[in-house]
PDB file of N, CA and C in Angstrom:
ATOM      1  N   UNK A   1       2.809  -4.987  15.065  1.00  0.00           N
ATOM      2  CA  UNK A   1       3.563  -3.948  14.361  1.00  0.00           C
ATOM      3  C   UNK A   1       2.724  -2.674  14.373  1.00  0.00           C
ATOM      4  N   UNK A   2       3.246  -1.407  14.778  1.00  0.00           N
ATOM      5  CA  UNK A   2       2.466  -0.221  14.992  1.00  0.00           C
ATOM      6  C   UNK A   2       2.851   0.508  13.462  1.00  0.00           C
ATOM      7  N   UNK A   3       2.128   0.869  12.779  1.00  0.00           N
ATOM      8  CA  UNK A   3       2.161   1.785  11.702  1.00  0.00           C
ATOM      9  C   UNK A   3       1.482   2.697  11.665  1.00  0.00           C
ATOM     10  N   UNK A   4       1.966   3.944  11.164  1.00  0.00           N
ATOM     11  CA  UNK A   4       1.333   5.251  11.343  1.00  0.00           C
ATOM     12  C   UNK A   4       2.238   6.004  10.483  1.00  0.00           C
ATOM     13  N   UNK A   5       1.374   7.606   9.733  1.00  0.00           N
ATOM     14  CA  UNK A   5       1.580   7.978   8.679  1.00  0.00           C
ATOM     15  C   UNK A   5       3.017   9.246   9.237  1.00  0.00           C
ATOM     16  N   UNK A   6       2.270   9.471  10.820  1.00  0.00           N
ATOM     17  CA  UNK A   6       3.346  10.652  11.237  1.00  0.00           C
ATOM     18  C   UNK A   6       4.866  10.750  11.299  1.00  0.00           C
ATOM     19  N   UNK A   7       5.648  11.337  11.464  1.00  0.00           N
ATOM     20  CA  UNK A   7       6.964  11.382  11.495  1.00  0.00           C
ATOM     21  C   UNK A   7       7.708  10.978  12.570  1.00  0.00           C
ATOM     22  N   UNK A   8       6.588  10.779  13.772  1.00  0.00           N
ATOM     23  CA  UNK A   8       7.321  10.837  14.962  1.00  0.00           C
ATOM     24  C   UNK A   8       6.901   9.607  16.060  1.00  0.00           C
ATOM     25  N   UNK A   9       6.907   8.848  16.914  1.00  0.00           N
ATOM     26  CA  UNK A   9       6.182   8.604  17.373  1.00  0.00           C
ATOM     27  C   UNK A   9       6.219   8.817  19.366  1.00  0.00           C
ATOM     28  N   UNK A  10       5.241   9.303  19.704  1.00  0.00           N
ATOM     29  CA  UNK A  10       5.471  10.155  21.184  1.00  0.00           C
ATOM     30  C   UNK A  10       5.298   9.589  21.920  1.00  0.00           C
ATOM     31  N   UNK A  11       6.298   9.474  23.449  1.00  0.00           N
ATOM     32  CA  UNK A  11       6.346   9.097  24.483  1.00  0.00           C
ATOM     33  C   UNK A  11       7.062   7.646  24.474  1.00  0.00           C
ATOM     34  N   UNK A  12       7.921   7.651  23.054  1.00  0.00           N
ATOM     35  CA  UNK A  12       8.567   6.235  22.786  1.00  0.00           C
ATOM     36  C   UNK A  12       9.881   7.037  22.249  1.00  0.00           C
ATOM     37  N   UNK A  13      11.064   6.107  22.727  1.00  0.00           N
ATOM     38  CA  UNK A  13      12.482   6.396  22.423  1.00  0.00           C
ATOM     39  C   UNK A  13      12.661   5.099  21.628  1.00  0.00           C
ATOM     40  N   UNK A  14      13.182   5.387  20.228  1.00  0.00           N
ATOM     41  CA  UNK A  14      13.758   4.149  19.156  1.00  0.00           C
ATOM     42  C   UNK A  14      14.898   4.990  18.188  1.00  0.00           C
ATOM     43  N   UNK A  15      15.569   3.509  17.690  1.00  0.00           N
ATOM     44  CA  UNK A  15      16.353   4.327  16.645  1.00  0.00           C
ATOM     45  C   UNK A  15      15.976   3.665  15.250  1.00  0.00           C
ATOM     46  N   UNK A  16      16.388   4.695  14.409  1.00  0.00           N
ATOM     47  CA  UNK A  16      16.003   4.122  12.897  1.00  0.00           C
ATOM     48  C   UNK A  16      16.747   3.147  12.493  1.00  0.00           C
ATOM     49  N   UNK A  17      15.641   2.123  11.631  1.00  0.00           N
ATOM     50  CA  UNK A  17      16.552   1.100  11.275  1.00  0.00           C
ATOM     51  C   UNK A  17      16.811   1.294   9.682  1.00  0.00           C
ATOM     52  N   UNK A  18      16.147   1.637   9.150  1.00  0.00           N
ATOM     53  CA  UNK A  18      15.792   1.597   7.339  1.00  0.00           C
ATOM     54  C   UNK A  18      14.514   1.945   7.011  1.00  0.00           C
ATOM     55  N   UNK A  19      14.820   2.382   6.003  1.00  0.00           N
ATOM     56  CA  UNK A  19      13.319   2.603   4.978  1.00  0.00           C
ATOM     57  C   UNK A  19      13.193   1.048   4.264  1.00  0.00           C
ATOM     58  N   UNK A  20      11.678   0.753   4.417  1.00  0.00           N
ATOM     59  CA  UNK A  20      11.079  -0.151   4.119  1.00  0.00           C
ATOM     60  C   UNK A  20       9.745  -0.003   2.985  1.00  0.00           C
ATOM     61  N   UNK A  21       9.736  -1.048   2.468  1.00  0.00           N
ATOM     62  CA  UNK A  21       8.595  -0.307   1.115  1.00  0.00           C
ATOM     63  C   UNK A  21       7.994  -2.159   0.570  1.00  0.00           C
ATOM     64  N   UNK A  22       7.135  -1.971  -0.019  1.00  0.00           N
ATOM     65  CA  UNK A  22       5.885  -3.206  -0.389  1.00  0.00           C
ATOM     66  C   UNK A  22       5.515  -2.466  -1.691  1.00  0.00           C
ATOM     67  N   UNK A  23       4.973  -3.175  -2.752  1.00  0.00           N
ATOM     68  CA  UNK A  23       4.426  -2.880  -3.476  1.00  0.00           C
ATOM     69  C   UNK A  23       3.854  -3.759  -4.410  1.00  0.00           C
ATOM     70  N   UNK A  24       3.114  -3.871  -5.257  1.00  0.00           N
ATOM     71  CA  UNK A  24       2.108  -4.795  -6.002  1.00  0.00           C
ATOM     72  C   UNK A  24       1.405  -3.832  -6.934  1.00  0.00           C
ATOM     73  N   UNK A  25       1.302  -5.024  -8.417  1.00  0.00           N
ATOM     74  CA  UNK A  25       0.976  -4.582  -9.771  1.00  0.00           C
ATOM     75  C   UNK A  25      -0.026  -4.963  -9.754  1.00  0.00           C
ATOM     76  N   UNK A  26      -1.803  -5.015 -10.040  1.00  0.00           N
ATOM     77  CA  UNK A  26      -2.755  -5.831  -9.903  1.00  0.00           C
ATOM     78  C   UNK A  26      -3.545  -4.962 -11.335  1.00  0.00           C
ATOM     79  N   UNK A  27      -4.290  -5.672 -11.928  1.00  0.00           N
ATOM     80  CA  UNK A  27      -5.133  -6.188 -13.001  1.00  0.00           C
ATOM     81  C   UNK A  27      -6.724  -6.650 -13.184  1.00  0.00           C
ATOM     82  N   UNK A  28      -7.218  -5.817 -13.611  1.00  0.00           N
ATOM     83  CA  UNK A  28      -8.617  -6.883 -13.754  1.00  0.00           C
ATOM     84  C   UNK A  28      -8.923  -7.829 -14.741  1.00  0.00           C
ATOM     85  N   UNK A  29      -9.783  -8.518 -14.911  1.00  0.00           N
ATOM     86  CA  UNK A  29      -9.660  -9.379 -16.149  1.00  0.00           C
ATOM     87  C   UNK A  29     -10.044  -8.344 -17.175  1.00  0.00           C
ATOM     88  N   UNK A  30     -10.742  -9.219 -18.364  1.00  0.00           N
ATOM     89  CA  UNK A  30     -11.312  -8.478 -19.227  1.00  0.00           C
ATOM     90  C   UNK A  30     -12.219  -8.521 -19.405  1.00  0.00           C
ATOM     91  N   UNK A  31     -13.505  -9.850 -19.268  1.00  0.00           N
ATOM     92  CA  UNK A  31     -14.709  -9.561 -18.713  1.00  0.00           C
ATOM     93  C   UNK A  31     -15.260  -8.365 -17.350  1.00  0.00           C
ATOM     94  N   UNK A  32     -14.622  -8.194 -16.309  1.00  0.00           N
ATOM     95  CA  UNK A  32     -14.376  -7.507 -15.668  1.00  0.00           C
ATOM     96  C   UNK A  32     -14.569  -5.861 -15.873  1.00  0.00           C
ATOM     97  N   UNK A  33     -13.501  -5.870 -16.843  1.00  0.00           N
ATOM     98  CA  UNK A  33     -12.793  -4.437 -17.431  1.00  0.00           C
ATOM     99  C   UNK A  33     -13.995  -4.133 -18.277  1.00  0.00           C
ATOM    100  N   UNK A  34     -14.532  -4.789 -18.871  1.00  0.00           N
ATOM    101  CA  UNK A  34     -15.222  -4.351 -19.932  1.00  0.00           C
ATOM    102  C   UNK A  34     -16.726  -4.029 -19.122  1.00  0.00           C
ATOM    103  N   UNK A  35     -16.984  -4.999 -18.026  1.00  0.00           N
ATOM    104  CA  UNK A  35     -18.317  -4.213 -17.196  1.00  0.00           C
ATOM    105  C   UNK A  35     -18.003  -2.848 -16.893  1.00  0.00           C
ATOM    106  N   UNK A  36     -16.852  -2.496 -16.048  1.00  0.00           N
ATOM    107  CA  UNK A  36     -16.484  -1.275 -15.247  1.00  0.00           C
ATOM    108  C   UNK A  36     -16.735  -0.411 -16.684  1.00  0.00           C
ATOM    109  N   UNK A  37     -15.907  -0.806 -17.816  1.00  0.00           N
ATOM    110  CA  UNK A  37     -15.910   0.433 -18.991  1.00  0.00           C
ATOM    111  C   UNK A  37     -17.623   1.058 -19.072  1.00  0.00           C
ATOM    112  N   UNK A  38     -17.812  -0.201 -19.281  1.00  0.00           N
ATOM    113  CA  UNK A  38     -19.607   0.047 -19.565  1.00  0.00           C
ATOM    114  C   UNK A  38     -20.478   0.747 -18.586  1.00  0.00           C
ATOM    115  N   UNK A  39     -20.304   0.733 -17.248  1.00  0.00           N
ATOM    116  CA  UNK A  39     -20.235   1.580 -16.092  1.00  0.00           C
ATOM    117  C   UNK A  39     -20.025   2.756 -16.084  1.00  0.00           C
ATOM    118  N   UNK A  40     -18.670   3.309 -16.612  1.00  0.00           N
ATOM    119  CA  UNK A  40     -18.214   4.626 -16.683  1.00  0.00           C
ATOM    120  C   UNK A  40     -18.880   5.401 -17.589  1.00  0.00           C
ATOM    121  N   UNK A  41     -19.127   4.689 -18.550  1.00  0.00           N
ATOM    122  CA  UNK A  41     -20.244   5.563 -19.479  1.00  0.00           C
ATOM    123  C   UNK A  41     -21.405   6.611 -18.204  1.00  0.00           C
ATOM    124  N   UNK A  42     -22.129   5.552 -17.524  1.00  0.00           N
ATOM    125  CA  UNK A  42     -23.343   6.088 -16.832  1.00  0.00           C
ATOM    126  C   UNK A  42     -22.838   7.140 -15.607  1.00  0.00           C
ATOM    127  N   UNK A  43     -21.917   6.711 -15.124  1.00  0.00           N
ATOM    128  CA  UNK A  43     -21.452   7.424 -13.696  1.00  0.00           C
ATOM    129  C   UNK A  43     -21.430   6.133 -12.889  1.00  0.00           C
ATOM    130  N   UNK A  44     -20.428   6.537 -11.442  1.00  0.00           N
ATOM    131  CA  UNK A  44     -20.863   6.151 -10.502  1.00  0.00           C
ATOM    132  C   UNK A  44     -19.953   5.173  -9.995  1.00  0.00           C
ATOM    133  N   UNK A  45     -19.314   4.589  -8.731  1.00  0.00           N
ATOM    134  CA  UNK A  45     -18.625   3.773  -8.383  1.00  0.00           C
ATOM    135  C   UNK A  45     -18.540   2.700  -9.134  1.00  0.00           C
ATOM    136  N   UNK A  46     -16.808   2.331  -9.458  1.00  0.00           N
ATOM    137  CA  UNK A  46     -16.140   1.590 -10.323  1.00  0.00           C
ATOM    138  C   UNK A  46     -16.244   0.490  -9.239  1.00  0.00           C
ATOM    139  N   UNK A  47     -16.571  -0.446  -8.500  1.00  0.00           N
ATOM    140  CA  UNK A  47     -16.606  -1.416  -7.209  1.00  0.00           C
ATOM    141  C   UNK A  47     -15.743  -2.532  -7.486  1.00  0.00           C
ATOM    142  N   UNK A  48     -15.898  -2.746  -8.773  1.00  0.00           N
ATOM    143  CA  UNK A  48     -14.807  -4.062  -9.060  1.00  0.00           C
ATOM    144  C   UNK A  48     -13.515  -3.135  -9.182  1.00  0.00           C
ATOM    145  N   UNK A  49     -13.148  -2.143  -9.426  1.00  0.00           N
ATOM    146  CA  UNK A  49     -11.960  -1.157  -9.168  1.00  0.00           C
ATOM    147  C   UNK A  49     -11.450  -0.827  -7.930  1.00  0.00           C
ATOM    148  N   UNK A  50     -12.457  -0.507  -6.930  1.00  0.00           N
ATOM    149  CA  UNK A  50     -12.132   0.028  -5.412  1.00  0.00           C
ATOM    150  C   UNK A  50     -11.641  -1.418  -4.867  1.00  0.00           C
ATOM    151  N   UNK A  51     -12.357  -3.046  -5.051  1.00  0.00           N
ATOM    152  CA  UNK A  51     -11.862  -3.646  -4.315  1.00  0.00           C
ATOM    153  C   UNK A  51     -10.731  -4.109  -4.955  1.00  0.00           C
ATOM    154  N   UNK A  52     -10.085  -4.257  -5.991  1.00  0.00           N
ATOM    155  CA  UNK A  52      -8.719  -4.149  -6.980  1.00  0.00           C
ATOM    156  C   UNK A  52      -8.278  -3.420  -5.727  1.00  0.00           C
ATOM    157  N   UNK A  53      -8.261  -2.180  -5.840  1.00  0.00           N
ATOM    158  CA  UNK A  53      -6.950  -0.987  -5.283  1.00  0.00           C
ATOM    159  C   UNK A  53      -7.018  -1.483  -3.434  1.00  0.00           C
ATOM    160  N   UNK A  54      -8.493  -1.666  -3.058  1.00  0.00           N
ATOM    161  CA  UNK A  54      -8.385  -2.006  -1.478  1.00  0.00           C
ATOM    162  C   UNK A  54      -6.997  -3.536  -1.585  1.00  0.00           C
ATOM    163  N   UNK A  55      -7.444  -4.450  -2.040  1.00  0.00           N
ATOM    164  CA  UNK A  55      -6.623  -5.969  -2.447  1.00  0.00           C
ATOM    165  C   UNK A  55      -5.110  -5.365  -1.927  1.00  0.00           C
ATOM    166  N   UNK A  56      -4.588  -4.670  -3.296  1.00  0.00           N
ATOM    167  CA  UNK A  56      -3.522  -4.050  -3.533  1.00  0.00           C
ATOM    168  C   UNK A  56      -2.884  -3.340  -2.337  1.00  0.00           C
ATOM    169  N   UNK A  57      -3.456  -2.273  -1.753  1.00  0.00           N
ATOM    170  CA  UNK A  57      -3.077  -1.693  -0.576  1.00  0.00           C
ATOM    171  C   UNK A  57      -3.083  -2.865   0.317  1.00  0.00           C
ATOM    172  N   UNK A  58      -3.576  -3.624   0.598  1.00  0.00           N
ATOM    173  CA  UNK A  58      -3.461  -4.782   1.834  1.00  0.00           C
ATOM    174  C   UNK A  58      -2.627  -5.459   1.399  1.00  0.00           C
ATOM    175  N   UNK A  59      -2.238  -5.544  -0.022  1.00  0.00           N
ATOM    176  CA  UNK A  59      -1.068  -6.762  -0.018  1.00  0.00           C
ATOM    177  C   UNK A  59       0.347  -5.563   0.334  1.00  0.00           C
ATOM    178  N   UNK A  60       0.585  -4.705  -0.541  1.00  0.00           N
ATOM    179  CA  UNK A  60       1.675  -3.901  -0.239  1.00  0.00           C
ATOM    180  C   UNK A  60       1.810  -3.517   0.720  1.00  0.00           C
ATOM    181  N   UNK A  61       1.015  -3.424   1.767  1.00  0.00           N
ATOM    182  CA  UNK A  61       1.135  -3.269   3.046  1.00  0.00           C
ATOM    183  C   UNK A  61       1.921  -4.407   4.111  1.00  0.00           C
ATOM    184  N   UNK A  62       1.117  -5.526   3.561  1.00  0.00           N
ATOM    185  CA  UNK A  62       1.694  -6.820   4.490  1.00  0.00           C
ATOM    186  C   UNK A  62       3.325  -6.742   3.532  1.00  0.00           C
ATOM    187  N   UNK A  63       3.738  -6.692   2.370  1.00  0.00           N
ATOM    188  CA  UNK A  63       4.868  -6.642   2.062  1.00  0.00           C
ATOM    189  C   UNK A  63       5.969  -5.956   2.674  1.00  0.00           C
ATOM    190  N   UNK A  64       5.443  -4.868   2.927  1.00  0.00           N
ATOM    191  CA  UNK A  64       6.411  -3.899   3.457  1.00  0.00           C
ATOM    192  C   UNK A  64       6.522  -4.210   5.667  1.00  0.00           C
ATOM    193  N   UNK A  65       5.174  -4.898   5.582  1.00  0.00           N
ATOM    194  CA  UNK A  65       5.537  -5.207   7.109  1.00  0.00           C
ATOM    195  C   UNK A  65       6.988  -6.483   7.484  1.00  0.00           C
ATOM    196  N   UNK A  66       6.770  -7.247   6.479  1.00  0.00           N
ATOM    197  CA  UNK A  66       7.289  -7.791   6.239  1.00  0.00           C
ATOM    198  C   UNK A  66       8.966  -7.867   5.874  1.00  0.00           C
ATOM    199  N   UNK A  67       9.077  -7.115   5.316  1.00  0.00           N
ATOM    200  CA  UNK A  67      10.796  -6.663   5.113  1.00  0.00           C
ATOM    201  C   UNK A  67      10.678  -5.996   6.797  1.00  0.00           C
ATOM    202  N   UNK A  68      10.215  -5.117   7.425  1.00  0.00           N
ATOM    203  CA  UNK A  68      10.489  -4.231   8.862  1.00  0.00           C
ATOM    204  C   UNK A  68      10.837  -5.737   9.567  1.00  0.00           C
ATOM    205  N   UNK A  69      10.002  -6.384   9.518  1.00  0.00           N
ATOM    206  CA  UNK A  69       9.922  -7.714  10.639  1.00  0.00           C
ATOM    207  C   UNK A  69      10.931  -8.703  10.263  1.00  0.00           C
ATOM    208  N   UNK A  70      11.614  -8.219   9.052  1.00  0.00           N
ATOM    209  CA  UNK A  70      13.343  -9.098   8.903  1.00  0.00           C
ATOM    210  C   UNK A  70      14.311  -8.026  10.022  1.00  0.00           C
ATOM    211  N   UNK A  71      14.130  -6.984   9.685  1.00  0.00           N
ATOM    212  CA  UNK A  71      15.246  -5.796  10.237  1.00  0.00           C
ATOM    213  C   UNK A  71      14.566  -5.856  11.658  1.00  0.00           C
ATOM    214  N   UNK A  72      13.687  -6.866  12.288  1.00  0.00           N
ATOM    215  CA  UNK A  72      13.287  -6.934  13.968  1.00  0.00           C
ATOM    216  C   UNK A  72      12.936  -5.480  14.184  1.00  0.00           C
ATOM    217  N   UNK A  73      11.939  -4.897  13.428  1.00  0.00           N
ATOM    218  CA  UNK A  73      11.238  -3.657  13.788  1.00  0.00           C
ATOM    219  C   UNK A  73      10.466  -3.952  14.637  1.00  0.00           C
ATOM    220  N   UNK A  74       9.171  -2.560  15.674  1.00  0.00           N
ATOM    221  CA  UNK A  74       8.604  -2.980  16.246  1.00  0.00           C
ATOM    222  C   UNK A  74       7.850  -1.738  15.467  1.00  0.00           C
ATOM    223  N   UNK A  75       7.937  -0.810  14.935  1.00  0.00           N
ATOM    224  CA  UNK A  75       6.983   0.276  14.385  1.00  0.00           C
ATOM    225  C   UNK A  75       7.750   0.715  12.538  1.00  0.00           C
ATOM    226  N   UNK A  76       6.633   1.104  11.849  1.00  0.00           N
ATOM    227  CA  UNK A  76       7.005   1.786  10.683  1.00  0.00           C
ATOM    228  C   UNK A  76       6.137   3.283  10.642  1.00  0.00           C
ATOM    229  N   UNK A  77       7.214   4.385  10.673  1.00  0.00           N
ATOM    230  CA  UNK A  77       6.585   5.701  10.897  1.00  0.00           C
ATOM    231  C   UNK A  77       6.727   6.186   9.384  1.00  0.00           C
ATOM    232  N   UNK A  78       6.038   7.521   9.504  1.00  0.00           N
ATOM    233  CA  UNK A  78       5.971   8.276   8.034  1.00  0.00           C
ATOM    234  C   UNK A  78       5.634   7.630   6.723  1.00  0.00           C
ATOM    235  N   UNK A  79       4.596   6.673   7.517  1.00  0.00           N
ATOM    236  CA  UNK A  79       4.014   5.717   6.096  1.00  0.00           C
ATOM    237  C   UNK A  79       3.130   6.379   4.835  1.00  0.00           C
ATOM    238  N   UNK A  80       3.464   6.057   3.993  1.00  0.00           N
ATOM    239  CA  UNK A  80       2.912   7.190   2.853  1.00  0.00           C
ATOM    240  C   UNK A  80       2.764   5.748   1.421  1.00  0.00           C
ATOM    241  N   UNK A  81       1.602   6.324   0.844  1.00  0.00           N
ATOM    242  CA  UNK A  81       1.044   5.409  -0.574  1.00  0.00           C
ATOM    243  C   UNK A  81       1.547   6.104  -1.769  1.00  0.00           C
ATOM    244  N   UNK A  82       1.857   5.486  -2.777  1.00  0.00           N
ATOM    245  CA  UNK A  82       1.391   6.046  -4.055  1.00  0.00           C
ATOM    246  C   UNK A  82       0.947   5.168  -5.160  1.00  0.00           C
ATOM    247  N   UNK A  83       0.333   5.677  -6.134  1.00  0.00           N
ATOM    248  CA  UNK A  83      -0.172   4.774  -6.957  1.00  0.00           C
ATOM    249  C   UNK A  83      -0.047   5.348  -7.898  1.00  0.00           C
ATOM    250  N   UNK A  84       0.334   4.470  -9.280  1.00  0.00           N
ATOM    251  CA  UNK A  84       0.208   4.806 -10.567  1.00  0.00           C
ATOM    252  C   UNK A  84      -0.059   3.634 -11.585  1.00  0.00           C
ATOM    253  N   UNK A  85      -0.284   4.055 -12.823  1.00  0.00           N
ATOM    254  CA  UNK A  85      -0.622   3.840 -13.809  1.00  0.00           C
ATOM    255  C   UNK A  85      -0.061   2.625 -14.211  1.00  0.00           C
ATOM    256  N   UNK A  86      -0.196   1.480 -14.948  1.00  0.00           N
ATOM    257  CA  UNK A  86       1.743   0.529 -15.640  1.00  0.00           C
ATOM    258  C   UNK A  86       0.847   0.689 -16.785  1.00  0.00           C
ATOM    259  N   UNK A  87      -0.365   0.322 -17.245  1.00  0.00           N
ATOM    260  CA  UNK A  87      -0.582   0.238 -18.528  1.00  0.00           C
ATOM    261  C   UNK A  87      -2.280   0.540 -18.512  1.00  0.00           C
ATOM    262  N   UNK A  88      -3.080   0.003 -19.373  1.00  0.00           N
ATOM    263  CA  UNK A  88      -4.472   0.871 -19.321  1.00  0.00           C
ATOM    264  C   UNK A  88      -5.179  -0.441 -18.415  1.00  0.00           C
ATOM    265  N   UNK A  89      -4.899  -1.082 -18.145  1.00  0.00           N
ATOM    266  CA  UNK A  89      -5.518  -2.307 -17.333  1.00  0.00           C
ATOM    267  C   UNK A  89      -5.167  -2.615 -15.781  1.00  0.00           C
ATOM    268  N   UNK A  90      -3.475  -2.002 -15.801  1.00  0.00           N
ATOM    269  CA  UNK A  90      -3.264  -2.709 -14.782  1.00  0.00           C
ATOM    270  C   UNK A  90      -2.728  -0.975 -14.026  1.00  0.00           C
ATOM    271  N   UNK A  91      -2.743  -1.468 -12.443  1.00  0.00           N
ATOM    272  CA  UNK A  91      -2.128   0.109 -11.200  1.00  0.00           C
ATOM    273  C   UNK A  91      -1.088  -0.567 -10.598  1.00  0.00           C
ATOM    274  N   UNK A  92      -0.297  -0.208 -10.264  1.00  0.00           N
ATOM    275  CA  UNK A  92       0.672  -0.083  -9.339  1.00  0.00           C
ATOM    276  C   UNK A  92       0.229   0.247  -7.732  1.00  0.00           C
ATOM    277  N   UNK A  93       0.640  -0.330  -6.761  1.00  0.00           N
ATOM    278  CA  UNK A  93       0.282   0.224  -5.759  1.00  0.00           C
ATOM    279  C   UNK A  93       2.209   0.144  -4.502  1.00  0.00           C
ATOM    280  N   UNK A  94       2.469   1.433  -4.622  1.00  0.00           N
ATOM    281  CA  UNK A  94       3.920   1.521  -3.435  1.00  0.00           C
ATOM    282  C   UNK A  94       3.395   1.818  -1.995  1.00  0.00           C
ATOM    283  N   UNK A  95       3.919   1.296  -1.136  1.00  0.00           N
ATOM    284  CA  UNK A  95       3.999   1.920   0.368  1.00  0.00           C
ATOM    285  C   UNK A  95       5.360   1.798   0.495  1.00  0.00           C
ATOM    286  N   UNK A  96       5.442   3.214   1.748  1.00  0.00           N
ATOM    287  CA  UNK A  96       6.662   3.010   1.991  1.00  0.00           C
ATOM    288  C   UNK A  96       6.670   3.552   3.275  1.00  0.00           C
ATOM    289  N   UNK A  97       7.798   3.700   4.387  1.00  0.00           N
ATOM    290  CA  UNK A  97       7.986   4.260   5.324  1.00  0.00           C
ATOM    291  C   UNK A  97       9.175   3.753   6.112  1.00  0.00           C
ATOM    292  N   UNK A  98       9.645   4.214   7.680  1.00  0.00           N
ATOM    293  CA  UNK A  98      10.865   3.803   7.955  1.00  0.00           C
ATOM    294  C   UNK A  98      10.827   3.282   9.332  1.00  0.00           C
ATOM    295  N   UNK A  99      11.761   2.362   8.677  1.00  0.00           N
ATOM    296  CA  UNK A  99      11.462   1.169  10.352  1.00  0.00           C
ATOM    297  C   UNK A  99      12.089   1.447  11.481  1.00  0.00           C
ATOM    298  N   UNK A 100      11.346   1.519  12.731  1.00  0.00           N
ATOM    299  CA  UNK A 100      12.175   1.714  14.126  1.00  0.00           C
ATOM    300  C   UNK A 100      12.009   0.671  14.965  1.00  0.00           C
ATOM    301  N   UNK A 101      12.684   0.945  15.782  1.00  0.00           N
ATOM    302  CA  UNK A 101      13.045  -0.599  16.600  1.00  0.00           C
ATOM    303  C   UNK A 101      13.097   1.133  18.094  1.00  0.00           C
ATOM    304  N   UNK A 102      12.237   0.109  19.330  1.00  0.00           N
ATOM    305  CA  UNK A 102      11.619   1.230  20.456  1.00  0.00           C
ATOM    306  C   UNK A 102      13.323   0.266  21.093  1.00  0.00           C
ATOM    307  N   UNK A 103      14.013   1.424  21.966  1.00  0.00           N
ATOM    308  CA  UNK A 103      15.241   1.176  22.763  1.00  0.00           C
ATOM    309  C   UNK A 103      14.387   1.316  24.253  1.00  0.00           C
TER     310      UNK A 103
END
């Protein structure tokens, strides 16, 4: 499956099939949470946080490949992230983009 963030993809003829999207809620514990808090006091990379959000992006990612590869895609263009907040513990992580199938 070819994914890429651009709008277009060159020297390939396809037609659109759908917008496709993945997403995942993820959490740290609270032993966890309470190191990182204690962390933030001093400065400096949150690490049990970055690999949370890395996790997250790799799962919402395979999610969203996943719905393309029902609709027999062969590429998802104009792939784009967002992330937010759900509560003081836990992020959200969306991908989204739109599936083509190469003619």
């Amino acid at each position: 499956m070819i994914i890429v963030t651009t709008e277009t993809l060159r020297n390939r003829s396809y037609e659109e099939l759908a917008i496709v999207s993945g997403s995942t809620i993820q959490s740290k514990n609270f032993m966890s949470d309470l190191g990182q808090g204690l962390k933030s006091i001093v400065g400096g990379e949150l690490k049990s946080y970055t690999g949370m959000m890395e996790k997250a992006r790799a799962q919402a990612t395979d999610r969203m490949v996943a719905q393309a590869q029902q609709l027999g895609a062969d590429a998802i263009i104009g792939v784009r992230y967002a992330t937010s907040a759900i509560m003081a513990q836990a992020a959200e992580v969306l991908v989204y983009g739109t599936a083509v199938k190469f003619i």
